[in-house]
Protein backbone atom coordinates (compact mmCIF):
# COMPACT_ATOMS: atom_id res chain seq x y z
CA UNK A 1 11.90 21.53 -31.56
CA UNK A 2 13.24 17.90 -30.24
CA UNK A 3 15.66 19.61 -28.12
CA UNK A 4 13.03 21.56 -26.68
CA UNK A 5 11.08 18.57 -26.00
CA UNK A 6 13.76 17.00 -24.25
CA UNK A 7 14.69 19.67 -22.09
CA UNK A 8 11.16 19.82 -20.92
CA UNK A 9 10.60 15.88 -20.33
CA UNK A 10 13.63 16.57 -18.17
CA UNK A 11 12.16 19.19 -16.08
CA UNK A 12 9.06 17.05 -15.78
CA UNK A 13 10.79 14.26 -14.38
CA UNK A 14 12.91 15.94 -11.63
CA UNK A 15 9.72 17.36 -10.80
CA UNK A 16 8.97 13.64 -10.20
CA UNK A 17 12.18 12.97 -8.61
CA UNK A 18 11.98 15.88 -6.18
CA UNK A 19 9.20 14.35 -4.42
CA UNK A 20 10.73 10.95 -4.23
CA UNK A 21 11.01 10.77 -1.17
CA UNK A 22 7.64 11.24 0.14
CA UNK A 23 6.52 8.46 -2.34
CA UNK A 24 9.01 6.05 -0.90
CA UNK A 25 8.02 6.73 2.74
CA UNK A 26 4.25 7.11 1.83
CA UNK A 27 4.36 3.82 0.35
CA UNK A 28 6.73 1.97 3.23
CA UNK A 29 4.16 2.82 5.52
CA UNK A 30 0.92 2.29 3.21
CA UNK A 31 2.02 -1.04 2.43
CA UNK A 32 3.13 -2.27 6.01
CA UNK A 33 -0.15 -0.74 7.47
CA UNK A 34 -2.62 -2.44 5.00
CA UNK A 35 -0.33 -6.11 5.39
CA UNK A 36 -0.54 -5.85 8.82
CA UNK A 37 -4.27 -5.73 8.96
CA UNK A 38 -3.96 -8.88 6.32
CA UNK A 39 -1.93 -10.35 8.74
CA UNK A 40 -3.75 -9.50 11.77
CA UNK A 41 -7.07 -10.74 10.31
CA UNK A 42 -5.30 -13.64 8.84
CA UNK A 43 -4.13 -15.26 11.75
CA UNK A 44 -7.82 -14.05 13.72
CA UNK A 45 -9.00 -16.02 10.56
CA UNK A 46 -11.54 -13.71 10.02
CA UNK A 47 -13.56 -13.93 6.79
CA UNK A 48 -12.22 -12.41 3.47
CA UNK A 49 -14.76 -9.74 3.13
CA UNK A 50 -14.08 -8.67 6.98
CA UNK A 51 -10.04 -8.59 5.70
CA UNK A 52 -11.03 -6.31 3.40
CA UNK A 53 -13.88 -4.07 5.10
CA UNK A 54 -10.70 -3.31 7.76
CA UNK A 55 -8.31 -3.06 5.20
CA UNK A 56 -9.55 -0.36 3.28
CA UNK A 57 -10.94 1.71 6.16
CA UNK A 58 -7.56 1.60 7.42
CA UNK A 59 -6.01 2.30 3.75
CA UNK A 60 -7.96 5.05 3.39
CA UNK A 61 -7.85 6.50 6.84
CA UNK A 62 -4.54 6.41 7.70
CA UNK A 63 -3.83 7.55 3.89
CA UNK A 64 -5.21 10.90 4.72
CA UNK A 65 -3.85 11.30 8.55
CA UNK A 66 -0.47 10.72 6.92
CA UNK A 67 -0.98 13.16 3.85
CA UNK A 68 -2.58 15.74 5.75
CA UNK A 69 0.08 15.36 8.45
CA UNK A 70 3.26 15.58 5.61
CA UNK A 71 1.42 18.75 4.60
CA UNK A 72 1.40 20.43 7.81
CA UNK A 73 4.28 19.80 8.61
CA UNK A 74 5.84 20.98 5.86
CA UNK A 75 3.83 24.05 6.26
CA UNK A 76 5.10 24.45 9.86
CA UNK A 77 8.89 24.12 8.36
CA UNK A 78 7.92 26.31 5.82
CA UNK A 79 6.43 29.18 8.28
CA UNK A 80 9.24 28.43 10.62
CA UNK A 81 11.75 29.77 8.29
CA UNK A 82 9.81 32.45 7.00
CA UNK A 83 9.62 33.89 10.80
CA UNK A 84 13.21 33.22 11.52
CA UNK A 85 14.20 34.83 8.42
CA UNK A 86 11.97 38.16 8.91
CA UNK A 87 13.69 38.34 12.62
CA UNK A 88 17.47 38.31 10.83
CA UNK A 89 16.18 41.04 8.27
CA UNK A 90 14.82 43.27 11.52
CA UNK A 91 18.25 42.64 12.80
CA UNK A 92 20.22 43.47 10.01
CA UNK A 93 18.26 46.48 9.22
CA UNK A 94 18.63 47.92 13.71
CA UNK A 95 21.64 45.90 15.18
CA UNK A 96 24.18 45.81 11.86
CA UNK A 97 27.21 46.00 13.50
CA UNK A 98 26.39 42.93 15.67
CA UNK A 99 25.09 41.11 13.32
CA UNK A 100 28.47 42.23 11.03
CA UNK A 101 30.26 40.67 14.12
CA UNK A 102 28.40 37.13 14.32
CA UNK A 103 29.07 36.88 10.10
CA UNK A 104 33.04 37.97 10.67
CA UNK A 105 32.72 35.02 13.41
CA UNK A 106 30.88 32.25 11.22
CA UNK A 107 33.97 32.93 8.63
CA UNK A 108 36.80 33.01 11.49
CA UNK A 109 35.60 29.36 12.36
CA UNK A 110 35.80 28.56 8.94
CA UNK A 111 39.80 29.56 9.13
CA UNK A 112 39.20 32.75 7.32
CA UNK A 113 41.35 35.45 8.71
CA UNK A 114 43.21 39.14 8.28
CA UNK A 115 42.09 40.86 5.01
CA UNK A 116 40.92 38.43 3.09
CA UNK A 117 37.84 37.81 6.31
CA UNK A 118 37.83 41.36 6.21
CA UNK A 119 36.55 40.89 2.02
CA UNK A 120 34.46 38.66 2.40
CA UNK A 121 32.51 40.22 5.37
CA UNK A 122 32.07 43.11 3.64
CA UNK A 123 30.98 41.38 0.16
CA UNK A 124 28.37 39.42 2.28
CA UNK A 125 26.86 42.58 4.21
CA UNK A 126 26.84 44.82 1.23
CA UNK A 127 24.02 42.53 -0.03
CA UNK A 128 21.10 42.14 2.39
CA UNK A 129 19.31 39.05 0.81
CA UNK A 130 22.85 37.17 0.60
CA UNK A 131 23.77 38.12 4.32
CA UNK A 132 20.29 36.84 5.64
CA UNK A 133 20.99 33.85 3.67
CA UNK A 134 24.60 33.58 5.49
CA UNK A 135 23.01 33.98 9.11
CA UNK A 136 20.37 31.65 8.26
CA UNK A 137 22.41 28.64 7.20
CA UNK A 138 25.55 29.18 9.47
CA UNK A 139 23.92 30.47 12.30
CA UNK A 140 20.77 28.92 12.69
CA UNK A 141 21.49 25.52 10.36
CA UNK A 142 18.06 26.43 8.59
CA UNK A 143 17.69 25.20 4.98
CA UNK A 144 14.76 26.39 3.06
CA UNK A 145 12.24 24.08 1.88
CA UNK A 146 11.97 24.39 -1.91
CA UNK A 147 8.96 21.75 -2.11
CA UNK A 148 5.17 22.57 -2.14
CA UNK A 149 3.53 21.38 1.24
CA UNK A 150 0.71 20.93 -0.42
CA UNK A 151 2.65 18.51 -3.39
CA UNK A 152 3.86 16.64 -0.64
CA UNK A 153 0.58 15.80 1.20
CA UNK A 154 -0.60 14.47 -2.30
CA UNK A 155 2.66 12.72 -3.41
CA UNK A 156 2.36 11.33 0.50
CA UNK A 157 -1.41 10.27 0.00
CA UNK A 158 -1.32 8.74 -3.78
CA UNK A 159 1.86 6.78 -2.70
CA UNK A 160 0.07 5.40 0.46
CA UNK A 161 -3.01 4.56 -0.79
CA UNK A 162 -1.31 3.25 -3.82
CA UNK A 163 1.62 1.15 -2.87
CA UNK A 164 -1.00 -0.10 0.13
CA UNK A 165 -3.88 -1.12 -2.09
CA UNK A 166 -1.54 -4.22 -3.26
CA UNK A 167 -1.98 -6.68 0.02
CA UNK A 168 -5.61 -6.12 -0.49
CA UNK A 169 -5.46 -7.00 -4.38
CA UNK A 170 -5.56 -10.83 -3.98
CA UNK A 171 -8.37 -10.65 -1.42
CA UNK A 172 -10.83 -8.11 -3.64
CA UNK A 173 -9.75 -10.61 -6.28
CA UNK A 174 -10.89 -13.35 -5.04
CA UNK A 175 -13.58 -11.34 -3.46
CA UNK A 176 -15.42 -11.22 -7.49
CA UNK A 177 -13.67 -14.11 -8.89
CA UNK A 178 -13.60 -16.86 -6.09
CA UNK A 179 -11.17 -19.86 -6.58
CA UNK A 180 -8.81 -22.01 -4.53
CA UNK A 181 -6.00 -20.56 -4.64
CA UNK A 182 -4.26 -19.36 -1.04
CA UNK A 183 -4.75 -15.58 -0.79
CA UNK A 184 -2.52 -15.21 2.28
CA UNK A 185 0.41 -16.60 0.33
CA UNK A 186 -0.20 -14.86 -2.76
CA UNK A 187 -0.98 -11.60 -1.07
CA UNK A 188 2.26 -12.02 0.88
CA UNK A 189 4.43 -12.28 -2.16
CA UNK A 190 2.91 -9.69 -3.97
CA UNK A 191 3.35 -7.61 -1.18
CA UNK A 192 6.96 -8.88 -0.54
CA UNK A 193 7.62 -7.51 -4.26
CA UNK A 194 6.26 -4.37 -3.47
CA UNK A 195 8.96 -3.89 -0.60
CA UNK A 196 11.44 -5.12 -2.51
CA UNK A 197 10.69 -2.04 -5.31
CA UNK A 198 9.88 0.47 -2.77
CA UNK A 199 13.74 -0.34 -1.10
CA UNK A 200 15.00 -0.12 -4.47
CA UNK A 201 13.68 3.11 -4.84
CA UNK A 202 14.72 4.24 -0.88
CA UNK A 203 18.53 3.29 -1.93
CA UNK A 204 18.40 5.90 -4.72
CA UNK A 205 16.69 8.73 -2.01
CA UNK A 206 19.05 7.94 0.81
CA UNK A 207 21.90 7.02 -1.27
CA UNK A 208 22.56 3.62 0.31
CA UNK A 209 23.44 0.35 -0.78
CA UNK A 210 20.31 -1.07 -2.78
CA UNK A 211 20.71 -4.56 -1.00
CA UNK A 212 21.18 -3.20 2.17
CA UNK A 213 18.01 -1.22 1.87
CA UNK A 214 16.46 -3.55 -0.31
CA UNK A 215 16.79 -6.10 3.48
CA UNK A 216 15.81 -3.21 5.31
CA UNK A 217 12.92 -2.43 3.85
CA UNK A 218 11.71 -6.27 3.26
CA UNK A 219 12.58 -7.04 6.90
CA UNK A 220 10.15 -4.68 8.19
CA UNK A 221 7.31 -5.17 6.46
CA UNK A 222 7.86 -8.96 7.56
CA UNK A 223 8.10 -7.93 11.29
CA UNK A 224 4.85 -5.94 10.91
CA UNK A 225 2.79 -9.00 9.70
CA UNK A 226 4.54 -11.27 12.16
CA UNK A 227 3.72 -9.17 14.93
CA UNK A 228 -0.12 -8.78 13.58
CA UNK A 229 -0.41 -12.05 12.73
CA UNK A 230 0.31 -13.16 16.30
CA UNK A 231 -1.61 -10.86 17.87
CA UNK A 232 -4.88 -11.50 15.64
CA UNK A 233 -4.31 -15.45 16.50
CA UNK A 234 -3.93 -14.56 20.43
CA UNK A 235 -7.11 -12.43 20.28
CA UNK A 236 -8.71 -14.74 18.22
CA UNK A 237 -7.84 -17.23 21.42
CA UNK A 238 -9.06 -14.91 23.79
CA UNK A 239 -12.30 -12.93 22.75
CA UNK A 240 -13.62 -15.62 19.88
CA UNK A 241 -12.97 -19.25 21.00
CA UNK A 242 -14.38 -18.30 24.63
């Protein structure tokens, strides 16, 4: 019964672990979205409750382009495949001898040669499912995608919306509870924590040094405030001190 147990909290978390990736990416860009408009508003120094009007409509808007645009996507890839794949079962079942041909070639690049090609040509081509999946991979470099489009579009959403919500935190704080503490400064390192977990977790997807994409991930997210910060003090300049 524990074994069981274990073997099924197992499953459950590479279920978790399969859509990693989208989290880490849905988050990246959820979090330097929402700290840009922080940024950008901070340096327009535009009230709080204008920070966070802007904010959320961008949290919440650009959470669902992005998910439904992950899902479609995914469900292009998906549909790509599937047409690609019905095309190499109409040729295998009218033009077998070419298509014989282009496998016997695929396994002559590979250095195969003389009987033992001859083998595994015919071990391929005797089954039709395995000899699609041959000309699919070596011939057209198409992998199939195992994950749910429509998994990814909420893993993609939750992660956004989620991981994004945190430069606005400080400000809805404050917001109920007011005090006089600096909000841009706390909202900053609470945000610069969240970068610093989501390139933790980007290391372990891409399989890359954890400081290097620890400093990657950081260093963005920096540049995207900068940048809004400078141009919400220039407009500020130009359209509100007229």
């Amino acid at each position: 019964m524990k074994e069981s147990t274990i073997h099924k909290d197992n499953i459950g978390f590479g279920k978790l672990q399969e859509y990693l990736s989208e989290f880490v990416y849905g988050g990246i860009d959820g979090a330097v979205t929402t700290f840009a408009v922080v940024a950008g508003g901070f340096g327009a120094n535009l009230d709080s409750g204008i920070i966070l009007i802007l904010g959320f409509a961008n949290l919440l808007a650009d959470g669902f382009s992005m998910s439904v645009g992950a899902y479609l996507s995914a469900k292009s890839e998906r549909e790509n495949f599937k047409k690609h794949e019905n095309i190499e079962y109409w040729e295998i079942e009218n033009l077998p001898d070419e298509e014989r041909r282009e496998i016997s070639e695929i396994y002559q690049k590979k250095g195969f040669k003389g009987e033992l090609l001859e083998q595994i040509v015919t071990q391929i081509t005797s089954d039709k499912k395995l000899w699609v999946s041959e000309m699919m991979k070596d011939e057209l470099n198409m992998i199939k995608e195992t994950k749910n489009p429509f998994k990814i579009g909420v893993a993609t959403f939750i992660s956004f919306n989620s991981v994004g919500f945190i430069p606005l935190l400080i400000y809805l704080w404050e917001f109920f509870y007011p005090s006089d503490i600096n909000i841009f400064l706390w909202t900053s390192i609470l945000t610069g924590i969240a970068f610093w977990v989501i390139g933790w977790l980007k290391s372990i997807v891409n399989q890359t040094p954890v400081f290097r994409s620890i400093f990657e991930t950081v260093a963005l997210g920096l540049l995207a405030a900068l940048v809004a910060y400078f141009v919400g003090d220039i407009l500020e300049n130009f359209f509100l001190k007229q």
